[in-house]
Protein backbone atom coordinates (compact mmCIF):
# COMPACT_ATOMS: atom_id res chain seq x y z
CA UNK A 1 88.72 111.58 70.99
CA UNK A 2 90.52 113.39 74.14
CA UNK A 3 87.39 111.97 76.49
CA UNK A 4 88.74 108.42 75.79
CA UNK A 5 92.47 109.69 76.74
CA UNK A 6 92.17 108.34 80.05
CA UNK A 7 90.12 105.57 79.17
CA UNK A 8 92.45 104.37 76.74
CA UNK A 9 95.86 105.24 78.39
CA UNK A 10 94.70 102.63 81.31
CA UNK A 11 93.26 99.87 78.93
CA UNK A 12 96.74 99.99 77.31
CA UNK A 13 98.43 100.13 80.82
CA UNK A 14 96.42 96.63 81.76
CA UNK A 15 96.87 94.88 78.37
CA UNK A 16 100.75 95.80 78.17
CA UNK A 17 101.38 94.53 82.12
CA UNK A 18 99.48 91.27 81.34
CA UNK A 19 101.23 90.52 78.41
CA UNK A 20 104.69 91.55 79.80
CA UNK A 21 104.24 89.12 82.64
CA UNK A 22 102.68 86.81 79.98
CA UNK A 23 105.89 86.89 77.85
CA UNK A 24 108.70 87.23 81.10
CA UNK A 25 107.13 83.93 82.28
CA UNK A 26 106.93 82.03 78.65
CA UNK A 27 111.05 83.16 78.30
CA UNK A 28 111.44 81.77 81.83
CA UNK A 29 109.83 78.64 80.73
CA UNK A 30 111.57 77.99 76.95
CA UNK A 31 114.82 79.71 78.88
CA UNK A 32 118.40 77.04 78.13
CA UNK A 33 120.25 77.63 81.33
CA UNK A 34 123.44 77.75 78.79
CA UNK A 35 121.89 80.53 76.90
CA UNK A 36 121.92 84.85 78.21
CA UNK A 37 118.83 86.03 79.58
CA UNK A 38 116.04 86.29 76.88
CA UNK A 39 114.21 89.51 77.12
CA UNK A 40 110.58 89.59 77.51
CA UNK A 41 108.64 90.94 73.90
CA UNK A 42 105.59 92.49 73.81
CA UNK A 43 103.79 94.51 70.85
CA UNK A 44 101.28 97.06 70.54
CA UNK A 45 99.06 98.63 67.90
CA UNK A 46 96.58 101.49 68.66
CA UNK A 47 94.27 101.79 65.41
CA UNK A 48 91.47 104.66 65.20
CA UNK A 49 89.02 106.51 62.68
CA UNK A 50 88.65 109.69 65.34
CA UNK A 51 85.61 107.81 66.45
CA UNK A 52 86.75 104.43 67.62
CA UNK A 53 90.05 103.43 69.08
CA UNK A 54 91.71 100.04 68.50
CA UNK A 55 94.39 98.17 71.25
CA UNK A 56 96.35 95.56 70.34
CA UNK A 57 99.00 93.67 72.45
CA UNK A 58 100.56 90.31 71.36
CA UNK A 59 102.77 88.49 73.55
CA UNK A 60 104.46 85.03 72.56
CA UNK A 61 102.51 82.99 75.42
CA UNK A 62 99.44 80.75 73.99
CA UNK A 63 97.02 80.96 77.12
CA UNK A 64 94.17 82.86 76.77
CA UNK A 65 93.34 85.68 79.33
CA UNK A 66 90.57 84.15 81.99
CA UNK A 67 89.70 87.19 84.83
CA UNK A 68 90.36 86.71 87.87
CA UNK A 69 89.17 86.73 91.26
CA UNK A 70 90.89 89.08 93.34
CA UNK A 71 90.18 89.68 97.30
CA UNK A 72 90.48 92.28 98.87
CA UNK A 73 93.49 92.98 99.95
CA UNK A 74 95.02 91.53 96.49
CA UNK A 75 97.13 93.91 94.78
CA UNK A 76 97.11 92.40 91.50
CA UNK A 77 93.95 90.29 89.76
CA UNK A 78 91.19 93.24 88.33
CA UNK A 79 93.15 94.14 85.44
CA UNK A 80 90.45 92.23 82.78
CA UNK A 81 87.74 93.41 85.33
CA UNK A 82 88.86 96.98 84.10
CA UNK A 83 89.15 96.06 80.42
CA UNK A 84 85.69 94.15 80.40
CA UNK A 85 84.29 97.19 82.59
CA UNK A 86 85.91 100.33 80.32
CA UNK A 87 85.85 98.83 77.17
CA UNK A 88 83.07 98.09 74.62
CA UNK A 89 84.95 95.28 74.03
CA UNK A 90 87.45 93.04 74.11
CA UNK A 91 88.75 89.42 73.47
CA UNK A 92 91.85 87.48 72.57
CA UNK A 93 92.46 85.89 68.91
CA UNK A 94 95.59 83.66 68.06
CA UNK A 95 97.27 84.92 64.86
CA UNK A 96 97.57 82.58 62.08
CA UNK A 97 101.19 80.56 61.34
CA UNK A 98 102.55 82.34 64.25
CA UNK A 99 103.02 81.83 68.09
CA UNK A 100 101.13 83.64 71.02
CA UNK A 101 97.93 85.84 70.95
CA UNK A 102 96.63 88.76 70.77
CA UNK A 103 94.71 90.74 73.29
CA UNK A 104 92.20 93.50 71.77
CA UNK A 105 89.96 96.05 73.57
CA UNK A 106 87.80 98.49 71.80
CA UNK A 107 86.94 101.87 72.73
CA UNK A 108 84.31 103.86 71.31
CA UNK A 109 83.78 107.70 71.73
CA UNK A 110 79.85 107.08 71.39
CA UNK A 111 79.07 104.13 73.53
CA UNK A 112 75.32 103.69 72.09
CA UNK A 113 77.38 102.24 68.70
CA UNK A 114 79.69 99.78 69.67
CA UNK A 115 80.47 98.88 66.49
């Protein structure tokens, strides 16, 4: 498992920032000016059998993940470039009876089995 350390640490990294910004912009949106400042919610499983690791991220916000195109210069944009790229794969399910989604990326230790 410790050659997927990196791997994994920076699929987390991209799933977690997308969703936080996911979430910070859905409490922005449902926000009542009369109300405090609702903090943005994320959450996060990591699931593995010592062969194959498991990320999941759920934020409250129903839009599905679409990759972007980033130029250049952009300093934001390649984050589901770099989960499609590093992991063997990945996709977005909405959960049942409840709001939001969940992002998943799978990483496997032998990438001939990617299941």
């Amino acid at each position: 498992m410790a050659p997927l350390a990196d791997t994994v640490e920076l699929l987390i990294s991209e799933i977690v920032t997308n969703a936080v910004r996911a979430s910070a912009e859905h409490a922005r949106q449902s926000q009542d000016p009369r109300q405090a400042i609702r903090v943005p919610t994320v959450r996060l499983w990591l699931t593995s059998n010592g062969h194959r690791v498991l990320i999941q991220v759920w934020d409250p916000d129903d839009r599905v993940p679409a990759p972007e195109t980033a130029g250049l210069a952009a300093e934001s944009g390649r984050g589901l470039l770099l989960v499609d790229t590093l992991s063997s794969q990945w996709g977005c399910i909405a959960p049942d009876n409840q709001d939001g989604k969940i992002v998943w990326a799978m990483c496997v230790a032998d990438a001939q089995d990617p299941y």
